[in-house]
PDB file of N, CA and C in Angstrom:
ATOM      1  N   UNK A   1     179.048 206.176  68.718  1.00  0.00           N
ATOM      2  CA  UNK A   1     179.176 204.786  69.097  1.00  0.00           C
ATOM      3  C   UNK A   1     177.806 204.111  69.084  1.00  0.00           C
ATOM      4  N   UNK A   2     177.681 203.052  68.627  1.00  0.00           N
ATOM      5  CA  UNK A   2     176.434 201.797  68.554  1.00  0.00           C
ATOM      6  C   UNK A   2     176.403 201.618  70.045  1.00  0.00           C
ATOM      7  N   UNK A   3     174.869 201.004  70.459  1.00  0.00           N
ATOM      8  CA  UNK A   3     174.442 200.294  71.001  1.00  0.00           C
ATOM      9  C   UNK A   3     174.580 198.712  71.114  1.00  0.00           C
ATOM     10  N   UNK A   4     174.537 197.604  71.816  1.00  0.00           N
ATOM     11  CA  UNK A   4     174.069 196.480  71.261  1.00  0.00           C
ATOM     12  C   UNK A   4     172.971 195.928  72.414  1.00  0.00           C
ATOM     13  N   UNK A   5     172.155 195.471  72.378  1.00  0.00           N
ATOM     14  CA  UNK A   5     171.158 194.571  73.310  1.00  0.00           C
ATOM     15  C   UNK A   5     171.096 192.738  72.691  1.00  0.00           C
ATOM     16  N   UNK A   6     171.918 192.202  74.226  1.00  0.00           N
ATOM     17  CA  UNK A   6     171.648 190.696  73.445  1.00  0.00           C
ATOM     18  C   UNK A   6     170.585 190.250  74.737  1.00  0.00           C
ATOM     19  N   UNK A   7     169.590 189.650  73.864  1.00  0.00           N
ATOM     20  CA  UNK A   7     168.829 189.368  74.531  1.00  0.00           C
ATOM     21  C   UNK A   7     168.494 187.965  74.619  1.00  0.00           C
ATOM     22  N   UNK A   8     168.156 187.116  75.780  1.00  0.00           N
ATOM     23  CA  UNK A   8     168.119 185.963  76.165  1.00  0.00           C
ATOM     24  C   UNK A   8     169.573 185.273  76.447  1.00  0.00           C
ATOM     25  N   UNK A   9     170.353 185.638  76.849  1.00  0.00           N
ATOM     26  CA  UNK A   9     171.823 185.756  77.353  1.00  0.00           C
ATOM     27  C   UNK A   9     171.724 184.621  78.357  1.00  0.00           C
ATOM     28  N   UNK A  10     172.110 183.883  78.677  1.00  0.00           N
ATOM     29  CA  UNK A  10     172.138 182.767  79.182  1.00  0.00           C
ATOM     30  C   UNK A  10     172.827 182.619  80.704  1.00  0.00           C
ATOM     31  N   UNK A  11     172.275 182.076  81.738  1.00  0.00           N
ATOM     32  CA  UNK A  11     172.999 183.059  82.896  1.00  0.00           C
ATOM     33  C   UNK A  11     174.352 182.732  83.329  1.00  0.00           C
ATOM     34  N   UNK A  12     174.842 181.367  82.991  1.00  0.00           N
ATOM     35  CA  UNK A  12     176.495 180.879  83.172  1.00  0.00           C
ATOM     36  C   UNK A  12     176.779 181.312  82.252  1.00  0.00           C
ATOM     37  N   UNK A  13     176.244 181.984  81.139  1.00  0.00           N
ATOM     38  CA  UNK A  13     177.737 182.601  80.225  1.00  0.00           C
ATOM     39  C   UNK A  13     177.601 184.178  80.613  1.00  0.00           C
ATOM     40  N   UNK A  14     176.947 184.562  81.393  1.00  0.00           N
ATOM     41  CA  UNK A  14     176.978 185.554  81.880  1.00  0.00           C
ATOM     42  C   UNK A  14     177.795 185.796  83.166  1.00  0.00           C
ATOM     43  N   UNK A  15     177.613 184.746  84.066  1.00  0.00           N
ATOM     44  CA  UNK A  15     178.260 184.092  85.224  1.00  0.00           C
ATOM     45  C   UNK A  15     180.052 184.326  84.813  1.00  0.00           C
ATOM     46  N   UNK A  16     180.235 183.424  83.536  1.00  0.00           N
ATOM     47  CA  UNK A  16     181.880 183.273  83.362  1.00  0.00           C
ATOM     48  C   UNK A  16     182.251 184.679  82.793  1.00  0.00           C
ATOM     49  N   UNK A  17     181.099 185.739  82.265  1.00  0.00           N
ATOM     50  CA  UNK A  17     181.768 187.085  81.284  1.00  0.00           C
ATOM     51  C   UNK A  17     181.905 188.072  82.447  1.00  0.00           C
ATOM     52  N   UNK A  18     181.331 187.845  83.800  1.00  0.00           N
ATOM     53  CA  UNK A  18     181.506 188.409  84.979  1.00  0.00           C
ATOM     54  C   UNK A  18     182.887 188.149  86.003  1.00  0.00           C
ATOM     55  N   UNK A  19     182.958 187.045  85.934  1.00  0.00           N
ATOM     56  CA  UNK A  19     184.198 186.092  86.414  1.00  0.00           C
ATOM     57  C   UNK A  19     185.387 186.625  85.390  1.00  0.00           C
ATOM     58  N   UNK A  20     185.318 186.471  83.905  1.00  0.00           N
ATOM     59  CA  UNK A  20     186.478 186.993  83.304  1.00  0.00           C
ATOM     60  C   UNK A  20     186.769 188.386  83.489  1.00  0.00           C
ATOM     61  N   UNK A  21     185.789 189.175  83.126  1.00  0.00           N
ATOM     62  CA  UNK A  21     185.820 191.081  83.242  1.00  0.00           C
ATOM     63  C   UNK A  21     186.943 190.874  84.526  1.00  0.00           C
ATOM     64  N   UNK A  22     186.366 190.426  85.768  1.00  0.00           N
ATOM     65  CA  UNK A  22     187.497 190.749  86.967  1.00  0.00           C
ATOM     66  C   UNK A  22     188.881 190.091  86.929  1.00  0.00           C
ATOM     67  N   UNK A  23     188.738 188.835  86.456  1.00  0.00           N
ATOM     68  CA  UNK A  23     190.280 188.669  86.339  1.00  0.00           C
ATOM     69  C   UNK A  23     190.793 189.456  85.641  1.00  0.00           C
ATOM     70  N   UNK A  24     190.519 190.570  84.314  1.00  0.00           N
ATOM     71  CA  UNK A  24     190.679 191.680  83.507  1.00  0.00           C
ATOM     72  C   UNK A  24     191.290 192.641  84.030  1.00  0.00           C
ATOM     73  N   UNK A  25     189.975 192.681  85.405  1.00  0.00           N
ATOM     74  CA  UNK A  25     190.003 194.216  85.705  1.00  0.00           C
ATOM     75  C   UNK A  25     189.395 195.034  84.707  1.00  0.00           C
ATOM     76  N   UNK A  26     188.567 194.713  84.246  1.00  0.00           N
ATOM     77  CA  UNK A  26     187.380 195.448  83.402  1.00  0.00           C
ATOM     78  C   UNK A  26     186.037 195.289  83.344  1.00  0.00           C
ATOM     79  N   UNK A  27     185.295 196.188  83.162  1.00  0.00           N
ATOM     80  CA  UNK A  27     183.380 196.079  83.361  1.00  0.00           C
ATOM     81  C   UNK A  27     183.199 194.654  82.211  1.00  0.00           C
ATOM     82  N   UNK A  28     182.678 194.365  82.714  1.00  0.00           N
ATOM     83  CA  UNK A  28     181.127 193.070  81.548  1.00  0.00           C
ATOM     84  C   UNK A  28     181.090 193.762  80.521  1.00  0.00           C
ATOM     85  N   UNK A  29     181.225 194.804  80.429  1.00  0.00           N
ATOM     86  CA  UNK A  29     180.625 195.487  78.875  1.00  0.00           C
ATOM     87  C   UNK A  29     181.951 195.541  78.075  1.00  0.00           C
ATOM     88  N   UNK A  30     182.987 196.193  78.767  1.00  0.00           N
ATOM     89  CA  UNK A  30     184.302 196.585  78.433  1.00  0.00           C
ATOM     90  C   UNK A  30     184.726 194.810  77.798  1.00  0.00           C
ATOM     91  N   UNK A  31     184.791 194.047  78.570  1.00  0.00           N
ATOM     92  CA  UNK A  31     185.228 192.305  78.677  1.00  0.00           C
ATOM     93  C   UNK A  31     184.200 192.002  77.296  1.00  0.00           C
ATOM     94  N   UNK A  32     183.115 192.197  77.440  1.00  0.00           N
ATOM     95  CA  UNK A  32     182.412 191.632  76.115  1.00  0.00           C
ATOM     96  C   UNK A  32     182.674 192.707  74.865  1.00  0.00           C
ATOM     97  N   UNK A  33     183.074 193.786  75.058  1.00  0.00           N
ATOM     98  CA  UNK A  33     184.037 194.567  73.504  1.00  0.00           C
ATOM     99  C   UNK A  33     184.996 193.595  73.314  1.00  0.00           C
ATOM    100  N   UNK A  34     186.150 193.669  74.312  1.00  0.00           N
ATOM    101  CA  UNK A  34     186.824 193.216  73.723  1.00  0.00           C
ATOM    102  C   UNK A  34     186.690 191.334  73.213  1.00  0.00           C
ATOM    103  N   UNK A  35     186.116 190.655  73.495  1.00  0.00           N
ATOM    104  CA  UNK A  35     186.258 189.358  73.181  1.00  0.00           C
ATOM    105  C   UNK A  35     185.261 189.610  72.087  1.00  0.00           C
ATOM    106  N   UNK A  36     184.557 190.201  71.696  1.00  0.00           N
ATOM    107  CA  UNK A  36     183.885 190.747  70.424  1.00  0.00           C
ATOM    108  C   UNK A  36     185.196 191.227  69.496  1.00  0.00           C
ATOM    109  N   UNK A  37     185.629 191.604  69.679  1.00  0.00           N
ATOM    110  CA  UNK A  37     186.801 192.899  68.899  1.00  0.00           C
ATOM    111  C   UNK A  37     188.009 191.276  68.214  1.00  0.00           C
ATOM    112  N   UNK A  38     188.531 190.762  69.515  1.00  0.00           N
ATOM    113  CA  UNK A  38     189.304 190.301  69.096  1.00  0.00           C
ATOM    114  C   UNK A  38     188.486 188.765  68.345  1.00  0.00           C
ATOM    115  N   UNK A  39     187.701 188.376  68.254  1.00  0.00           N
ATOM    116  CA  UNK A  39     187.001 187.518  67.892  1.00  0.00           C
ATOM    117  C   UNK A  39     186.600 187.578  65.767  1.00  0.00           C
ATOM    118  N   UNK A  40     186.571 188.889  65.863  1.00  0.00           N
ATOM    119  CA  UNK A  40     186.026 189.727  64.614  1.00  0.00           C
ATOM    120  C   UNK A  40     187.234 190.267  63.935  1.00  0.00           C
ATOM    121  N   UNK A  41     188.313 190.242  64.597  1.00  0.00           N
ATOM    122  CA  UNK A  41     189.832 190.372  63.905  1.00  0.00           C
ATOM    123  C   UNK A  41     190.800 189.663  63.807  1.00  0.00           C
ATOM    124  N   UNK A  42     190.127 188.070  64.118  1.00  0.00           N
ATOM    125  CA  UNK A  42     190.982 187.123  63.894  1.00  0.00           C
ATOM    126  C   UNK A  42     192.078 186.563  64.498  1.00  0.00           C
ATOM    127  N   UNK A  43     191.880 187.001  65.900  1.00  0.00           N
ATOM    128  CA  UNK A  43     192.937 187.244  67.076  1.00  0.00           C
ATOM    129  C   UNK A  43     192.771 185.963  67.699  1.00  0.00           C
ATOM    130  N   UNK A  44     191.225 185.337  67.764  1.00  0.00           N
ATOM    131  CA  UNK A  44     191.215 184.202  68.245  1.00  0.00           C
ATOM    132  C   UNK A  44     191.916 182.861  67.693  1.00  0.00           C
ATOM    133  N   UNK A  45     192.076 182.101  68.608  1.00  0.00           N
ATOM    134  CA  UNK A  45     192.805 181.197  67.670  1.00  0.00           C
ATOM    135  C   UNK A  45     191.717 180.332  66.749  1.00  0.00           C
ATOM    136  N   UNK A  46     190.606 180.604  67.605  1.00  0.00           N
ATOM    137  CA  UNK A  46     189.343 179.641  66.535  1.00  0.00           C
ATOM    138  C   UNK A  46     189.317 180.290  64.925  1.00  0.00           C
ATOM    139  N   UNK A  47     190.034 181.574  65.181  1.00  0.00           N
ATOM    140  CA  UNK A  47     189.885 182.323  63.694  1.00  0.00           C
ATOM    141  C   UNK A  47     190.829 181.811  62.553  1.00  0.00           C
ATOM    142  N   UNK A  48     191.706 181.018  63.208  1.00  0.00           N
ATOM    143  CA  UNK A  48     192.397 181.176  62.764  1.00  0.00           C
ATOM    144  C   UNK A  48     193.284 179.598  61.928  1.00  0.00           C
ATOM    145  N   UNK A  49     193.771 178.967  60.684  1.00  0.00           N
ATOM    146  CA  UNK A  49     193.909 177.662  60.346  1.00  0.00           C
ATOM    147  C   UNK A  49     194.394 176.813  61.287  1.00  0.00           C
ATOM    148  N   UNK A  50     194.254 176.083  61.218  1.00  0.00           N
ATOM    149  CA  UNK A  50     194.604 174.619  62.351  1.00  0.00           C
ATOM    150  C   UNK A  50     196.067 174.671  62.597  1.00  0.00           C
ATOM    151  N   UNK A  51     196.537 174.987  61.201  1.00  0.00           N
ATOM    152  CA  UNK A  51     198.021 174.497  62.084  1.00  0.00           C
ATOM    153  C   UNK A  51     198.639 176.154  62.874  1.00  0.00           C
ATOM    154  N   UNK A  52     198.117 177.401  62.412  1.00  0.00           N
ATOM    155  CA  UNK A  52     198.362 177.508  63.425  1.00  0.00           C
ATOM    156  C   UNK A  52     197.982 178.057  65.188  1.00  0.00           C
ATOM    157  N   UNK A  53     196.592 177.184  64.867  1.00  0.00           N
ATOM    158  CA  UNK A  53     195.830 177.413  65.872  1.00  0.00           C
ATOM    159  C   UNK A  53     196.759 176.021  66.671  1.00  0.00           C
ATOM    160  N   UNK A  54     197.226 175.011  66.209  1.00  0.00           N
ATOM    161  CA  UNK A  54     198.238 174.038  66.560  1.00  0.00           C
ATOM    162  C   UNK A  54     199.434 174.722  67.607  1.00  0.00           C
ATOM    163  N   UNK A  55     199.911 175.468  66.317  1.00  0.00           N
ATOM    164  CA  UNK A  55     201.325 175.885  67.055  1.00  0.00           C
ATOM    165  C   UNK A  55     201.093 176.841  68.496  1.00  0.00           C
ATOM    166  N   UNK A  56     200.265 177.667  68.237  1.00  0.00           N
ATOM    167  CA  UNK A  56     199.993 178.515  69.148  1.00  0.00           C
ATOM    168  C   UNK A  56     199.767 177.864  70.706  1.00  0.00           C
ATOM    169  N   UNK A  57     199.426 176.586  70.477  1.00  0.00           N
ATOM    170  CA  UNK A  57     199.111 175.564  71.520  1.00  0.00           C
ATOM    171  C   UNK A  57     200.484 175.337  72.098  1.00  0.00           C
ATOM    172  N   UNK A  58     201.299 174.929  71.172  1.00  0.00           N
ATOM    173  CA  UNK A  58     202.133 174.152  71.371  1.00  0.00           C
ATOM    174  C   UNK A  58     203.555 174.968  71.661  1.00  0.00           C
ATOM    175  N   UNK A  59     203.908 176.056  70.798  1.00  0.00           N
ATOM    176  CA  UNK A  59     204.805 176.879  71.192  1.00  0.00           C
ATOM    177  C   UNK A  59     205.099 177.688  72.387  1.00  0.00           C
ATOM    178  N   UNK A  60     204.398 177.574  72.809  1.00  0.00           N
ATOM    179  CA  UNK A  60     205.161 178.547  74.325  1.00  0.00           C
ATOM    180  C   UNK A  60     205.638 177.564  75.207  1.00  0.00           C
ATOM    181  N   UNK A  61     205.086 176.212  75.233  1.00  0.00           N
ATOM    182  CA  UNK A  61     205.962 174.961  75.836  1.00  0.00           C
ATOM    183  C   UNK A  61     207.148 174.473  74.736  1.00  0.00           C
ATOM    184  N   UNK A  62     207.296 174.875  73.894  1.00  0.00           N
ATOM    185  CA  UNK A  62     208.794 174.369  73.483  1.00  0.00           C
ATOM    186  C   UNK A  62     208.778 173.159  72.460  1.00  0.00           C
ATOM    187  N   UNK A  63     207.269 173.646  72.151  1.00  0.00           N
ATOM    188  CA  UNK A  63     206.841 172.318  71.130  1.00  0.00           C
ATOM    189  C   UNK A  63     206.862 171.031  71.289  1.00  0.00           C
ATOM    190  N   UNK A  64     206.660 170.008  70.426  1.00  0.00           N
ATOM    191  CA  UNK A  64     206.432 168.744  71.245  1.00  0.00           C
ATOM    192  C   UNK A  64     206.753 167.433  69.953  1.00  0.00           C
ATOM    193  N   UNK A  65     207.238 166.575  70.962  1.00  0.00           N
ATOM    194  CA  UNK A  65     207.880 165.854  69.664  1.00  0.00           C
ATOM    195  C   UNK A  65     207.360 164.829  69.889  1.00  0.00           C
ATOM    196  N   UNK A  66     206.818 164.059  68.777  1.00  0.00           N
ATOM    197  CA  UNK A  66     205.721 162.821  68.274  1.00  0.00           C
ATOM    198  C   UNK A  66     206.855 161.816  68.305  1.00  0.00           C
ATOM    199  N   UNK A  67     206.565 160.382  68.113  1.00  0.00           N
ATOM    200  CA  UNK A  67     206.770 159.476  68.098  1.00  0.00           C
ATOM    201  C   UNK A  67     205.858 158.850  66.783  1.00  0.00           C
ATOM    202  N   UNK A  68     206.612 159.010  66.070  1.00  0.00           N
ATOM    203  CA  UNK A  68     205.845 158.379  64.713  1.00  0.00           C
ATOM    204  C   UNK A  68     205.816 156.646  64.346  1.00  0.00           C
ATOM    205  N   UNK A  69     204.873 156.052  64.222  1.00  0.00           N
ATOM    206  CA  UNK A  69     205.401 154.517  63.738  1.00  0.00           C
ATOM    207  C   UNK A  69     205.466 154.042  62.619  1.00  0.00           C
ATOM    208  N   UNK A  70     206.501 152.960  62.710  1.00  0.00           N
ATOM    209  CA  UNK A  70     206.522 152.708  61.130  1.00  0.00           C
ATOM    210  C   UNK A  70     205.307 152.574  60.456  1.00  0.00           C
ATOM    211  N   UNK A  71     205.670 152.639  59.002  1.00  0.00           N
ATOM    212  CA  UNK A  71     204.363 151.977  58.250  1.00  0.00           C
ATOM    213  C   UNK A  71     204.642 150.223  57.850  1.00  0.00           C
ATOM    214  N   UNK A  72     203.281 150.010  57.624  1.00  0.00           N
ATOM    215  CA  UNK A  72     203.598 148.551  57.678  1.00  0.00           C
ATOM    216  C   UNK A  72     204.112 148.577  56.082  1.00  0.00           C
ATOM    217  N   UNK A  73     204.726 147.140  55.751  1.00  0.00           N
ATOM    218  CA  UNK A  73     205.245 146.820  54.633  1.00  0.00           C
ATOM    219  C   UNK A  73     204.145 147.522  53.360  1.00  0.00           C
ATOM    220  N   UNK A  74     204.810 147.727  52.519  1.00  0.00           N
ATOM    221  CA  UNK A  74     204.436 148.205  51.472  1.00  0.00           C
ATOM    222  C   UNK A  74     203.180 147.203  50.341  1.00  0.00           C
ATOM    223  N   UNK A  75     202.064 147.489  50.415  1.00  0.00           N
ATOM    224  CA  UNK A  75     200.868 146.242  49.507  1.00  0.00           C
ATOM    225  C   UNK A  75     200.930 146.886  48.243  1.00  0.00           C
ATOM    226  N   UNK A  76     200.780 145.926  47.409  1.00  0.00           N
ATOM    227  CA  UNK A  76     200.454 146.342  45.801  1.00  0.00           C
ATOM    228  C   UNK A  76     199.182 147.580  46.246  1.00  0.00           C
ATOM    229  N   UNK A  77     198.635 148.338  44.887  1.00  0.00           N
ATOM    230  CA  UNK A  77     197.716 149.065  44.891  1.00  0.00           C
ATOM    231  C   UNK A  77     196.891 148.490  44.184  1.00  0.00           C
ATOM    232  N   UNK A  78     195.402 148.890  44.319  1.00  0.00           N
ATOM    233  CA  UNK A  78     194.868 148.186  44.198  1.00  0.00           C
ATOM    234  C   UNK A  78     194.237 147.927  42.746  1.00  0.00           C
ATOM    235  N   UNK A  79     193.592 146.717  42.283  1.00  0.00           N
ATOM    236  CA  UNK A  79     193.994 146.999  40.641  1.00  0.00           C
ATOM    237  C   UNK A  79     191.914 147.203  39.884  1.00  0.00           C
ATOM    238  N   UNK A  80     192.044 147.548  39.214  1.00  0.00           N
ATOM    239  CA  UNK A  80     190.339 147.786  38.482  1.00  0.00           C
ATOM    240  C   UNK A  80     190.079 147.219  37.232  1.00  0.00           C
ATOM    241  N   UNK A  81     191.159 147.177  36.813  1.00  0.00           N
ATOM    242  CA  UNK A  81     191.319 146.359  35.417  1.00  0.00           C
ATOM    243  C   UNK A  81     190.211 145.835  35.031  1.00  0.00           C
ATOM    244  N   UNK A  82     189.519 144.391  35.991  1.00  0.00           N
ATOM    245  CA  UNK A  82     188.105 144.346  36.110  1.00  0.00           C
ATOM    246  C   UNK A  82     187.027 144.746  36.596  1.00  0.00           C
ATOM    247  N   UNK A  83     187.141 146.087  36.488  1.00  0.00           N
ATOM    248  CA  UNK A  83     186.087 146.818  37.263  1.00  0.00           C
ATOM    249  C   UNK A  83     185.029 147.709  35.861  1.00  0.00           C
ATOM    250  N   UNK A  84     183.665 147.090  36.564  1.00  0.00           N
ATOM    251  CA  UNK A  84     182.564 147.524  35.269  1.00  0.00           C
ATOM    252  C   UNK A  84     182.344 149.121  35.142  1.00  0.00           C
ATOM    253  N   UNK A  85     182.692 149.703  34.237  1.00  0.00           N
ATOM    254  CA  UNK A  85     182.645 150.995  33.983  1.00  0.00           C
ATOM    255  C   UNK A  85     181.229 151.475  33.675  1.00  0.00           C
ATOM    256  N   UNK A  86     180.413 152.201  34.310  1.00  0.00           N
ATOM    257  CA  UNK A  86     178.777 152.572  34.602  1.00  0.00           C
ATOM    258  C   UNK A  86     178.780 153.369  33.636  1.00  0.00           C
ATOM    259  N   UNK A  87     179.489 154.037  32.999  1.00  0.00           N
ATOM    260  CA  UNK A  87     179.661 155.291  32.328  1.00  0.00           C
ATOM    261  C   UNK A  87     178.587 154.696  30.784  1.00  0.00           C
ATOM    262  N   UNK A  88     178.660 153.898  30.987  1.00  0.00           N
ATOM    263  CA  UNK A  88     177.900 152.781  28.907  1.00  0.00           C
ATOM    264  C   UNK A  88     177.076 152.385  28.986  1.00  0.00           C
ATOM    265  N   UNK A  89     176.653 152.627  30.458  1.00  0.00           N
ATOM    266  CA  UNK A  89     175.123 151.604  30.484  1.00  0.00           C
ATOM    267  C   UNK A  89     174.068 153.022  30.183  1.00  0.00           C
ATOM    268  N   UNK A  90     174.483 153.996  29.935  1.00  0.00           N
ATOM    269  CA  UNK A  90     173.352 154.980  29.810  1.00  0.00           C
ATOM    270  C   UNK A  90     173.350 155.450  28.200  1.00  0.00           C
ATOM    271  N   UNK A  91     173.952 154.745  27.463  1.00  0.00           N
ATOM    272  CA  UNK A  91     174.749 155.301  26.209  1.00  0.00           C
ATOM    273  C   UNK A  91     173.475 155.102  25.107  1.00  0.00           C
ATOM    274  N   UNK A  92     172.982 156.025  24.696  1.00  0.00           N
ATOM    275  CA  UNK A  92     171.703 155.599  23.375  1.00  0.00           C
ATOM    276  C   UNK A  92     172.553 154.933  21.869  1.00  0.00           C
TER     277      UNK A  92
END
């Protein structure tokens, strides 16, 4: 088994990795494997794409339903027809 030494450790994130280990029920060292471990296997949800770092939010409450609004009336698109093409001004 490796070693690790982190050094200059900051003392409230040391404060909260002390505070978490016990809600655990596990040592600081044990608590910082594992949030290492699962961090590095993609377990976190930060690891993981939005939507479903989304759902993961949202699913254990039963998901959640939006209220979408209309769109406003439909505008022409927009037109270029007269629009100066840069592409000729460099042309030998």
């Amino acid at each position: 088994m490796a070693s690790l030494t982190i050094r200059k450790f900051d003392e409230k994130l040391k404060r909260q990795l002390r505070v978490q280990a016990a809600r655990h029920g596990r040592s600081m060292e044990e608590e910082a494997r594992q949030i290492l471990a699962e961090g590095l296997q993609g377990k976190h949800p930060a690891a993981q794409n939005l939507a479903d770092a989304i759902a993961a939010l949202v699913d254990p409450v039963g998901g959640i339903e939006l209220d979408i609004p209309l769109r406003p009336i439909e505008r022409d698109p927009p037109r270029f027809d007269n629009w100066r093409d840069h592409t000729d001004d460099n042309v030998a």
